[in-house]
C-alpha atoms as a PDB file:
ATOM      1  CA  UNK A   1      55.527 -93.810 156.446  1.00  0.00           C
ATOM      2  CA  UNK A   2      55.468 -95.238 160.002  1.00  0.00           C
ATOM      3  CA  UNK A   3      59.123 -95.417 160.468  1.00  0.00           C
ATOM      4  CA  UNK A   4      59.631 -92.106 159.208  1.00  0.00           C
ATOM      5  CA  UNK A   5      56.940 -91.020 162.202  1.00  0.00           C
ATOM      6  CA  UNK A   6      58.581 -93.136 165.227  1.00  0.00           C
ATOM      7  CA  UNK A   7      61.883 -92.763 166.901  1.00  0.00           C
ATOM      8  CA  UNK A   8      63.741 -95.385 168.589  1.00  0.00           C
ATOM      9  CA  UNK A   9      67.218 -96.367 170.454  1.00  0.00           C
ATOM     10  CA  UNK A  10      68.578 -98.575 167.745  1.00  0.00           C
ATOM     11  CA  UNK A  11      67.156 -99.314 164.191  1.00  0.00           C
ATOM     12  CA  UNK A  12      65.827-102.315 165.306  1.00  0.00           C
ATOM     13  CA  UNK A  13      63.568-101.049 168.107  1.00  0.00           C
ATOM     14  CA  UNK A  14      62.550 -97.991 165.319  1.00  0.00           C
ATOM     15  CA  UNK A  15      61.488-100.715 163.211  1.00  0.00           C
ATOM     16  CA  UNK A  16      59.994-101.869 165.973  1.00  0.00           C
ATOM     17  CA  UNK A  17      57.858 -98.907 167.166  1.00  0.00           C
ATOM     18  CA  UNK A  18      56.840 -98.866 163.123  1.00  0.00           C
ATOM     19  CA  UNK A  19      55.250-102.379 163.013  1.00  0.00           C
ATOM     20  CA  UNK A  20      53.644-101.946 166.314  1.00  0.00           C
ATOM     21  CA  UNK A  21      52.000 -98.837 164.896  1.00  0.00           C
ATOM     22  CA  UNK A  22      51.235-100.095 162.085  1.00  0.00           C
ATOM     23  CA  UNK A  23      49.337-103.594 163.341  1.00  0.00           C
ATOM     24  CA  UNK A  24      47.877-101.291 166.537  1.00  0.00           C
ATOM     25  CA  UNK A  25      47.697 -98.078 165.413  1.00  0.00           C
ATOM     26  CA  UNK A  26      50.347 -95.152 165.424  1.00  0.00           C
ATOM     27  CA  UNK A  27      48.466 -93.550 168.847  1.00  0.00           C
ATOM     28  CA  UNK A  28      48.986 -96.941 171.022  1.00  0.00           C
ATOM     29  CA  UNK A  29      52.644 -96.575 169.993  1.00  0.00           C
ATOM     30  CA  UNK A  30      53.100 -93.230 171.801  1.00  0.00           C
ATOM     31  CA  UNK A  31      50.815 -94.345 174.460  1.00  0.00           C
ATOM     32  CA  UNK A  32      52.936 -97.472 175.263  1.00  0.00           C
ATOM     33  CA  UNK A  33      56.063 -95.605 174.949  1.00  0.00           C
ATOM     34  CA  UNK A  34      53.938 -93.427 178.206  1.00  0.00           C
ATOM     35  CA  UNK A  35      53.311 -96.231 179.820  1.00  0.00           C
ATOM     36  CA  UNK A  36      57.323 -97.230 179.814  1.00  0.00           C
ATOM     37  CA  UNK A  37      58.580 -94.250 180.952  1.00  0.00           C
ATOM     38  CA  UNK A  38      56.105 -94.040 183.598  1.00  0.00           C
ATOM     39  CA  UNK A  39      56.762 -97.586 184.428  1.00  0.00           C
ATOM     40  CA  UNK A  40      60.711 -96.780 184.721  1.00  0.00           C
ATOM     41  CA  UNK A  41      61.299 -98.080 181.559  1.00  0.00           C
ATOM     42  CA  UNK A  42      63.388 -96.792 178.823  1.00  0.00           C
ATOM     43  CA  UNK A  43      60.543 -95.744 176.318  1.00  0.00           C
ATOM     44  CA  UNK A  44      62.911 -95.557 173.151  1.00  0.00           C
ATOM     45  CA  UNK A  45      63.623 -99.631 173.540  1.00  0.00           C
ATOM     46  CA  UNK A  46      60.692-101.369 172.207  1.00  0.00           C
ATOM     47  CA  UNK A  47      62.575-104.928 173.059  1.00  0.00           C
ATOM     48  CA  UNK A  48      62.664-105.818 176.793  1.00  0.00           C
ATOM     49  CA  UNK A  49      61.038-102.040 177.494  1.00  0.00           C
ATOM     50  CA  UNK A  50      58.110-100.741 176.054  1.00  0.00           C
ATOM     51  CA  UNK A  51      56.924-103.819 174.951  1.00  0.00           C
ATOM     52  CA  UNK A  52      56.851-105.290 178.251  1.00  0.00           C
ATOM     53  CA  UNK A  53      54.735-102.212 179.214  1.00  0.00           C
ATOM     54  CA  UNK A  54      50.527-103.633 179.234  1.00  0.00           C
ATOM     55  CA  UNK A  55      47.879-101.338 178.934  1.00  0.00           C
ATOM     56  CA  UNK A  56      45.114-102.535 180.751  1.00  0.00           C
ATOM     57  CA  UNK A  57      42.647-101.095 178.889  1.00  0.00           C
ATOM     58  CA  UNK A  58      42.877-103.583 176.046  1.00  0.00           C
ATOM     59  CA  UNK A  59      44.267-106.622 177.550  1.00  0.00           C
ATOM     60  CA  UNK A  60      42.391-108.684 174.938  1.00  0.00           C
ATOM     61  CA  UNK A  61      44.875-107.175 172.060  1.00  0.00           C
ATOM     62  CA  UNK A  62      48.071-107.472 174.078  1.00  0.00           C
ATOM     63  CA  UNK A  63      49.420-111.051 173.025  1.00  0.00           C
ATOM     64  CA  UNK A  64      48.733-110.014 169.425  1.00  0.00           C
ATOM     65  CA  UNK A  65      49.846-106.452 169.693  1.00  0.00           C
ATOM     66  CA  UNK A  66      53.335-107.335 171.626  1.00  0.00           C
ATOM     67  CA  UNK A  67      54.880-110.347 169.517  1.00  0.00           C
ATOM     68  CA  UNK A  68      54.107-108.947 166.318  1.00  0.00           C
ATOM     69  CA  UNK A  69      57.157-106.688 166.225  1.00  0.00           C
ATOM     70  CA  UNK A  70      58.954-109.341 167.539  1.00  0.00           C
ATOM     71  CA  UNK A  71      57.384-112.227 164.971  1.00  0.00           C
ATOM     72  CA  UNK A  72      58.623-109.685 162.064  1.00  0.00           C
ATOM     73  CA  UNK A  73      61.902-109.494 163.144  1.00  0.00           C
ATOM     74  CA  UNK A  74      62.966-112.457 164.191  1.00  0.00           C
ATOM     75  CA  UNK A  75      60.910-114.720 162.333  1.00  0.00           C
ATOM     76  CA  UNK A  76      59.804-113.411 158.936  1.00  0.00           C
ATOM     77  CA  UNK A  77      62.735-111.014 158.720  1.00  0.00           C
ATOM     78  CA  UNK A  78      65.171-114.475 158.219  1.00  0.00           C
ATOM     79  CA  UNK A  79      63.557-114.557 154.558  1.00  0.00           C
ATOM     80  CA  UNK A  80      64.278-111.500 153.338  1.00  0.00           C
ATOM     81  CA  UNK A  81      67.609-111.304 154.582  1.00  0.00           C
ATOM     82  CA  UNK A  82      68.575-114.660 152.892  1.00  0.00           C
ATOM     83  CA  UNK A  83      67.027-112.959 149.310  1.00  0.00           C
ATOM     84  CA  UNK A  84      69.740-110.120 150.042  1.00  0.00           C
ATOM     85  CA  UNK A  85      66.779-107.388 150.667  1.00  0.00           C
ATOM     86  CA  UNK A  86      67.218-106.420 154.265  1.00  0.00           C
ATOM     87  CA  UNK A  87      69.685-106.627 157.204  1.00  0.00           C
ATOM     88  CA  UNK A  88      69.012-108.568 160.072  1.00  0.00           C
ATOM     89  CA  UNK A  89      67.888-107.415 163.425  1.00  0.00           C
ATOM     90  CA  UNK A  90      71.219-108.736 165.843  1.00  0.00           C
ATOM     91  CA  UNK A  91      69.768-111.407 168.017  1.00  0.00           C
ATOM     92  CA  UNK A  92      71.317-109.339 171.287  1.00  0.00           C
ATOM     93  CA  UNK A  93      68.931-105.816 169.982  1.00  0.00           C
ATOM     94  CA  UNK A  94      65.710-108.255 169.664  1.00  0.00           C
ATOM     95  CA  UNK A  95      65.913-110.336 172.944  1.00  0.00           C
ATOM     96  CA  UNK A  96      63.704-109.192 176.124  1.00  0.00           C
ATOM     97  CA  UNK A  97      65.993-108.917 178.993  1.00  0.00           C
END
């Protein structure tokens, strides 16, 4: 339902802007994706963009809030991929740069 709700540069940072909505809430999402673009930042890349954007109003959720996406994807993701159920993330699409 989340993905279907977000919009993002490559299917990566969509899926992206879905888990971050759906561990933070689908609000923080578009507020983030503020904070980016007021920041300079392009705010349809989650990786090395929006989710280097902080909100300083809940500093004490950022750690957690940030790496999920990128925990998913890059971590967790490797599983499912190797039981033929999803295709991976390129390692270029999830780096921070």
């Amino acid at each position: 339902e989340l993905y279907g709700k977000v919009s993002g540069l490559t299917e990566c940072d969509r899926m992206a802007f879905a888990l971050s909505g759906y561990n933070s809430g689908p609000g923080w999402v578009i507020k983030d994706k503020a904070i980016a673009r007021k920041s300079g930042r392009n705010p349809e890349m989650y990786f090395g963009s929006v989710e280097l954007a902080v909100d300083s109003r809940r500093p004490e959720y950022l750690a957690e809030n940030k790496n999920y996406p990128k925990r998913i994807l890059t971590i967790l993701q490797t599983l499912y991929v190797n039981w033929g159920r999803m295709i991976a993330c390129s390692q270029r699409s999830t780096n921070a740069s």
